[in-house]
Each structure stands twice: as structure tokens, then as C-alpha cells.
Protein backbone atom coordinates (compact mmCIF):
# COMPACT_ATOMS: atom_id res chain seq x y z
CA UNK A 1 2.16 -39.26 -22.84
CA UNK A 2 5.90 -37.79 -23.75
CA UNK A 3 6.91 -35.96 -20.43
CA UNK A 4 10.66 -37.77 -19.33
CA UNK A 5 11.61 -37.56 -15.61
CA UNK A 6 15.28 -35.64 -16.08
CA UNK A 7 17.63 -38.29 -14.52
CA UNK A 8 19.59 -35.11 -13.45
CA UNK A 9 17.06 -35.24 -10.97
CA UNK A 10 16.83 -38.56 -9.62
CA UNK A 11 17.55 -37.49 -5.86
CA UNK A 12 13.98 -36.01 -5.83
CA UNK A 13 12.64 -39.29 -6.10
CA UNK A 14 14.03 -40.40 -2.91
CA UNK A 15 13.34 -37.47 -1.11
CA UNK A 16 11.58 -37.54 2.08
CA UNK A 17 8.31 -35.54 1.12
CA UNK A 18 7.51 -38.22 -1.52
CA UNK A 19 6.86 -40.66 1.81
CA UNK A 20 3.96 -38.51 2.27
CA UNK A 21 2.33 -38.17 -0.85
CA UNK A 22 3.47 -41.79 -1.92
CA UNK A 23 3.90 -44.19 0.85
CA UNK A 24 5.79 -47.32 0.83
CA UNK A 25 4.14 -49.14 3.62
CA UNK A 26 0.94 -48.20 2.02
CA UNK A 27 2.48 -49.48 -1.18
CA UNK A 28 3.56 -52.92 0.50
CA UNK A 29 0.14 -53.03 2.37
CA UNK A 30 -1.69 -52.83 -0.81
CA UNK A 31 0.59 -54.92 -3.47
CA UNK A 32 1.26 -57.71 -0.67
CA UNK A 33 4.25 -58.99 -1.87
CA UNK A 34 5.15 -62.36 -1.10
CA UNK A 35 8.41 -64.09 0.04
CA UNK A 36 8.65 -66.50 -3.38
CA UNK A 37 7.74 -63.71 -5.50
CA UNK A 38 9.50 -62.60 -8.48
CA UNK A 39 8.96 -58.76 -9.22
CA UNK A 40 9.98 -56.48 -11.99
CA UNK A 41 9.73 -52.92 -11.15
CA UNK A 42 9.85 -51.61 -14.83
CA UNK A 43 10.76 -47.51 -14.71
CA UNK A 44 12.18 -48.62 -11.39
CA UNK A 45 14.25 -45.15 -11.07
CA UNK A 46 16.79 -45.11 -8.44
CA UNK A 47 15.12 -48.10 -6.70
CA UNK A 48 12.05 -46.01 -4.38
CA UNK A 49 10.32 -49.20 -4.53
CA UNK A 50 12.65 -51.80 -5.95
CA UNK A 51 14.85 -51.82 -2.09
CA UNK A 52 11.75 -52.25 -0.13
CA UNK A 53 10.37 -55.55 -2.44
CA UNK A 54 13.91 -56.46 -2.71
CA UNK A 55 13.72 -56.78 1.26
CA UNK A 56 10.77 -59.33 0.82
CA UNK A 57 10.46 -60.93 -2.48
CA UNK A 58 13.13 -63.83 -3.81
CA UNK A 59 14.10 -61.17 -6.70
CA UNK A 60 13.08 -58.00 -8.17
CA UNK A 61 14.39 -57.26 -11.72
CA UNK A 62 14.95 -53.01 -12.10
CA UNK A 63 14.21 -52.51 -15.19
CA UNK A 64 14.83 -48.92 -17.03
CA UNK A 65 15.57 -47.12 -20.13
CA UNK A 66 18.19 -45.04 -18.33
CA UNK A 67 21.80 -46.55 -17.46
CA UNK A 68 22.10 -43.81 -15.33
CA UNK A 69 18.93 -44.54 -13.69
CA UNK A 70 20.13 -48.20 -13.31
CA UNK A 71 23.54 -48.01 -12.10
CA UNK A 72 22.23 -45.73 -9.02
CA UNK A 73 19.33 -48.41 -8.82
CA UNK A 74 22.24 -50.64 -8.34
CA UNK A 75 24.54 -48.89 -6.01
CA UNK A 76 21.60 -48.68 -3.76
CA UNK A 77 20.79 -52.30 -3.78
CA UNK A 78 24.60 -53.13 -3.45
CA UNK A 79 24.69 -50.85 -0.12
CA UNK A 80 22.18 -52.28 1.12
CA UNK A 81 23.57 -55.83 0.42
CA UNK A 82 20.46 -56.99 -1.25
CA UNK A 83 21.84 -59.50 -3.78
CA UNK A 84 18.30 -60.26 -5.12
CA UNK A 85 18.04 -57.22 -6.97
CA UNK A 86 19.30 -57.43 -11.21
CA UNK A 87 19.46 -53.99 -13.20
CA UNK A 88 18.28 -54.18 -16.72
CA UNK A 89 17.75 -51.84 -19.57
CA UNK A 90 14.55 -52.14 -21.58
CA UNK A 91 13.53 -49.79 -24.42
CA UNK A 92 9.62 -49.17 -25.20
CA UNK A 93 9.94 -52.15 -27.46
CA UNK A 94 11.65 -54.90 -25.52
CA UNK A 95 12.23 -55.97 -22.15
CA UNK A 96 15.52 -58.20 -21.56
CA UNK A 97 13.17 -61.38 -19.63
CA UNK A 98 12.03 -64.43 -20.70
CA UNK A 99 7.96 -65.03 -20.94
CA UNK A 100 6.15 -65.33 -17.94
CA UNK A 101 9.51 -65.23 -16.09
CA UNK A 102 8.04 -62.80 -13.55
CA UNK A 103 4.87 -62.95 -10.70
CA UNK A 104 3.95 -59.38 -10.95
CA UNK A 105 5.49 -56.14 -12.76
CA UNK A 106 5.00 -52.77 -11.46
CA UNK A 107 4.61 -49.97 -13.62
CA UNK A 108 5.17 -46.86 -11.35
CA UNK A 109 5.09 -43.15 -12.39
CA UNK A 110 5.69 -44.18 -15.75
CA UNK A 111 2.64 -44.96 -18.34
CA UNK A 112 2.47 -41.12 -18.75
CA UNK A 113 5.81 -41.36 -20.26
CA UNK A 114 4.97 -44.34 -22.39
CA UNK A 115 5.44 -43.02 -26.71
CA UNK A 116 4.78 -46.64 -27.47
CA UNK A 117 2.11 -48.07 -24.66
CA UNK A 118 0.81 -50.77 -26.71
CA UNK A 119 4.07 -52.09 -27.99
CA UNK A 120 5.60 -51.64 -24.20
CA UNK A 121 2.43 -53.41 -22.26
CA UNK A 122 2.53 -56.50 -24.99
CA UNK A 123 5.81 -56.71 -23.58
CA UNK A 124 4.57 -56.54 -19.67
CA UNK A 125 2.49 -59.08 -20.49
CA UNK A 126 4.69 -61.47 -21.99
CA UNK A 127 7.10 -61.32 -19.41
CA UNK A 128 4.31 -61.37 -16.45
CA UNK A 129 2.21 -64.60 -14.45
CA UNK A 130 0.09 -63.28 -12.11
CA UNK A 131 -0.68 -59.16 -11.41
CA UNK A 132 0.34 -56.20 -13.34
CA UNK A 133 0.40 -53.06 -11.16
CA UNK A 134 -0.13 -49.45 -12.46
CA UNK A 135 0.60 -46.27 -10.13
CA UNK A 136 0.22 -43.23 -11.86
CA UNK A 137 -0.60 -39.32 -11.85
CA UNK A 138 -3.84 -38.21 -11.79
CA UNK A 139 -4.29 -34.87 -13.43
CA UNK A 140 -4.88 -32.90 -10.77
CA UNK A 141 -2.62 -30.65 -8.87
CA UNK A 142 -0.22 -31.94 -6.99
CA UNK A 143 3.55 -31.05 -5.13
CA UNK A 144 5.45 -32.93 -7.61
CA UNK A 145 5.30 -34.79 -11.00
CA UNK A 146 4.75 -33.96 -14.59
CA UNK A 147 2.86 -31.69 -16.35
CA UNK A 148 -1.05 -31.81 -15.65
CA UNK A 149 -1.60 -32.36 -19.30
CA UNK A 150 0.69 -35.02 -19.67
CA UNK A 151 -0.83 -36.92 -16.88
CA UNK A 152 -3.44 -39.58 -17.92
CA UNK A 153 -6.57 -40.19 -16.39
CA UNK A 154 -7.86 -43.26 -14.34
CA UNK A 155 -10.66 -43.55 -16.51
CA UNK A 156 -8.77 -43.74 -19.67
CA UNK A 157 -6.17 -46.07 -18.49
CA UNK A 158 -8.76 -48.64 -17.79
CA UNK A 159 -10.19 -48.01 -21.12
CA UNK A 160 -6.88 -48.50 -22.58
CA UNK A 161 -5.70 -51.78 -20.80
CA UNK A 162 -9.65 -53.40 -20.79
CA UNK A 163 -9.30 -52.82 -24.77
CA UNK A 164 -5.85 -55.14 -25.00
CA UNK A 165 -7.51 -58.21 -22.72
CA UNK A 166 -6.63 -56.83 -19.12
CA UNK A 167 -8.83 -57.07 -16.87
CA UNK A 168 -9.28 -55.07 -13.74
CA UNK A 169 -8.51 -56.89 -10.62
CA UNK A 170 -8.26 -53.47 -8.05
CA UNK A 171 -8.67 -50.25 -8.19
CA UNK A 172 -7.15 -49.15 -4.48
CA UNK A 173 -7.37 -45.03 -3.64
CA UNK A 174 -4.54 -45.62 -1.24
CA UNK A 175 -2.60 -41.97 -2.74
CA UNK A 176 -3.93 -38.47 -2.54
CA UNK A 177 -2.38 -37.78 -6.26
CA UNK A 178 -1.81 -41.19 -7.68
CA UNK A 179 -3.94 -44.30 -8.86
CA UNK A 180 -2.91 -47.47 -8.25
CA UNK A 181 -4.78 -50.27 -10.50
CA UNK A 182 -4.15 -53.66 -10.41
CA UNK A 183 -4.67 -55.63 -13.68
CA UNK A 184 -4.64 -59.44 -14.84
CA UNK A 185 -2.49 -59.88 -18.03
């Protein structure tokens, strides 16, 4: 659980060939998100899925370790003229929100990277109401992502959230590489 996306690279997460391998209408679909929603999209990245909730939810926090990450998180949003969206930076032990000021994080690509998951998920649940959603690699091959060995399996996920008090609400095989588990905090 130590492989770091280079932010050098950030345009590859917004390339088109990740539509096909992770979709964002199957993403919406799935998550539902809802009009008085607020969402934090923690790891959000350059904004893959914090634009699209930002284009149906009252207000999505982006929330990353990575200034650089967050200021072309924020550029987006400001192109787009979505005015819902905040940046913030978190580290693995805090997250900048007050408790239970959010409806439902998303966790997205990023557990595997995770050096401190039980320190970081006490703080998802603090901050989180309703749904915590987890979209990660499985260890299989794939055409991008990290390292297969770095990747952590469904199975052990569950087994790691179920042992801090989540429980399992979904378990939806909507991607052909990722899983995408939704939990009760």
C-alpha cells in the first residue's frame, strides 16, 4: 500500500481511454448522487469525478495531499464555472472538515496508496453521514494503474473496513479492473 500516482502525470487521468475502463455514467448510475448532497472526493486528482458530482450535488469538497493535484482540480472546476467545488489539502492524518460535515466521501484509486489506512479512514469517518465509497484496483492485469502487488484485494478491503465498524452496504461489479464497495461509517 505505498505506490504514489506521479502528479507529473496527472493528464493520464483524464484521458479518454480511462472512460472505458472507468466510466463516469456508470459511476453516477451506481453512487446516485443527489441534488442536496454534500460530497468529498478525497484523492480527488485533477477532478475525473469531482466535475461530474460538482454538476449535481450542492458541493463537493476535493480533497488531496498534492497542491499540485489541487490547484488543477481547481482550474478545472473554475472553467467550468462550477462554484460548488472547494480544494483542500489533507495529509494521511487529518482532513481540513468538520464532523459529519459531509453525506458521502469517495475514496477513488487511492486506498492502495494509503501508509496510514487506519489513521486516514478514522478520519473519513468523522467527517462522513451517510455512505463511504471505495473504488479501487484489483490485482489483476489491467491497461493502467499501479503495480499488481501494490494493489489490494476486494476480499481484504472488506476484512479491513468490517474490522473498524463498517459495514458493507454494496458491493457493485460495475468496472472490468476496479471494485467499487459501498460502506456505512
Amino acid at each position: 500500500m505505498a505506490f504514489k500516482f506521479p502528479e507529473e502525470n496527472w493528464h493520464i487521468l483524464l484521458s479518454p481511454e480511462r472512460e472505458s475502463w472507468q466510466s463516469i455514467q456508470n459511476f453516477l448510475r451506481t453512487a446516485e448522487p443527489k441534488e442536496e448532497e454534500v460530497w468529498a472526493d478525497i484523492g480527488c486528482g485533477p477532478g475525473y469525478f469531482t466535475l461530474p458530482l460538482a454538476r449535481r450535488v450542492r458541493r463537493v469538497y476535493a480533497i488531496d495531499s498534492s497542491d499540485f493535484m489541487l490547484s488543477v482540480c481547481f482550474e478545472r472546476a473554475k472553467e467550468e464555472r462550477l462554484g460548488n467545488v472547494e480544494v483542500l489539502q489533507c495529509t494521511e492524518e487529518s482532513i481540513p472538515l468538520e464532523n459529519k460535515s459531509v453525506d458521502v466521501s469517495l475514496l477513488a484509486n487511492l486506498f492502495h496508496e494509503l501508509l496510514k489506512p487506519d489513521k486516514f479512514m478514522e478520519e473519513v469517518r468523522r467527517i462522513t453521514r451517510s455512505k463511504v465509497i471505495l473504488i479501487d484496483w484489483h490485482p489483476v492485469p489491467s491497461p493502467a494503474g499501479p503495480p499488481i502487488q501494490d494493489r489490494v484485494p476486494k476480499e481484504s478491503l472488506i476484512e479491513f473496513m468490517e474490522s473498524r465498524n463498517f459495514k458493507l452496504l454494496e458491493d457493485n461489479p460495475i468496472y472490468p479492473y476496479h471494485y467499487f464497495l459501498v460502506f456505512k461509517p
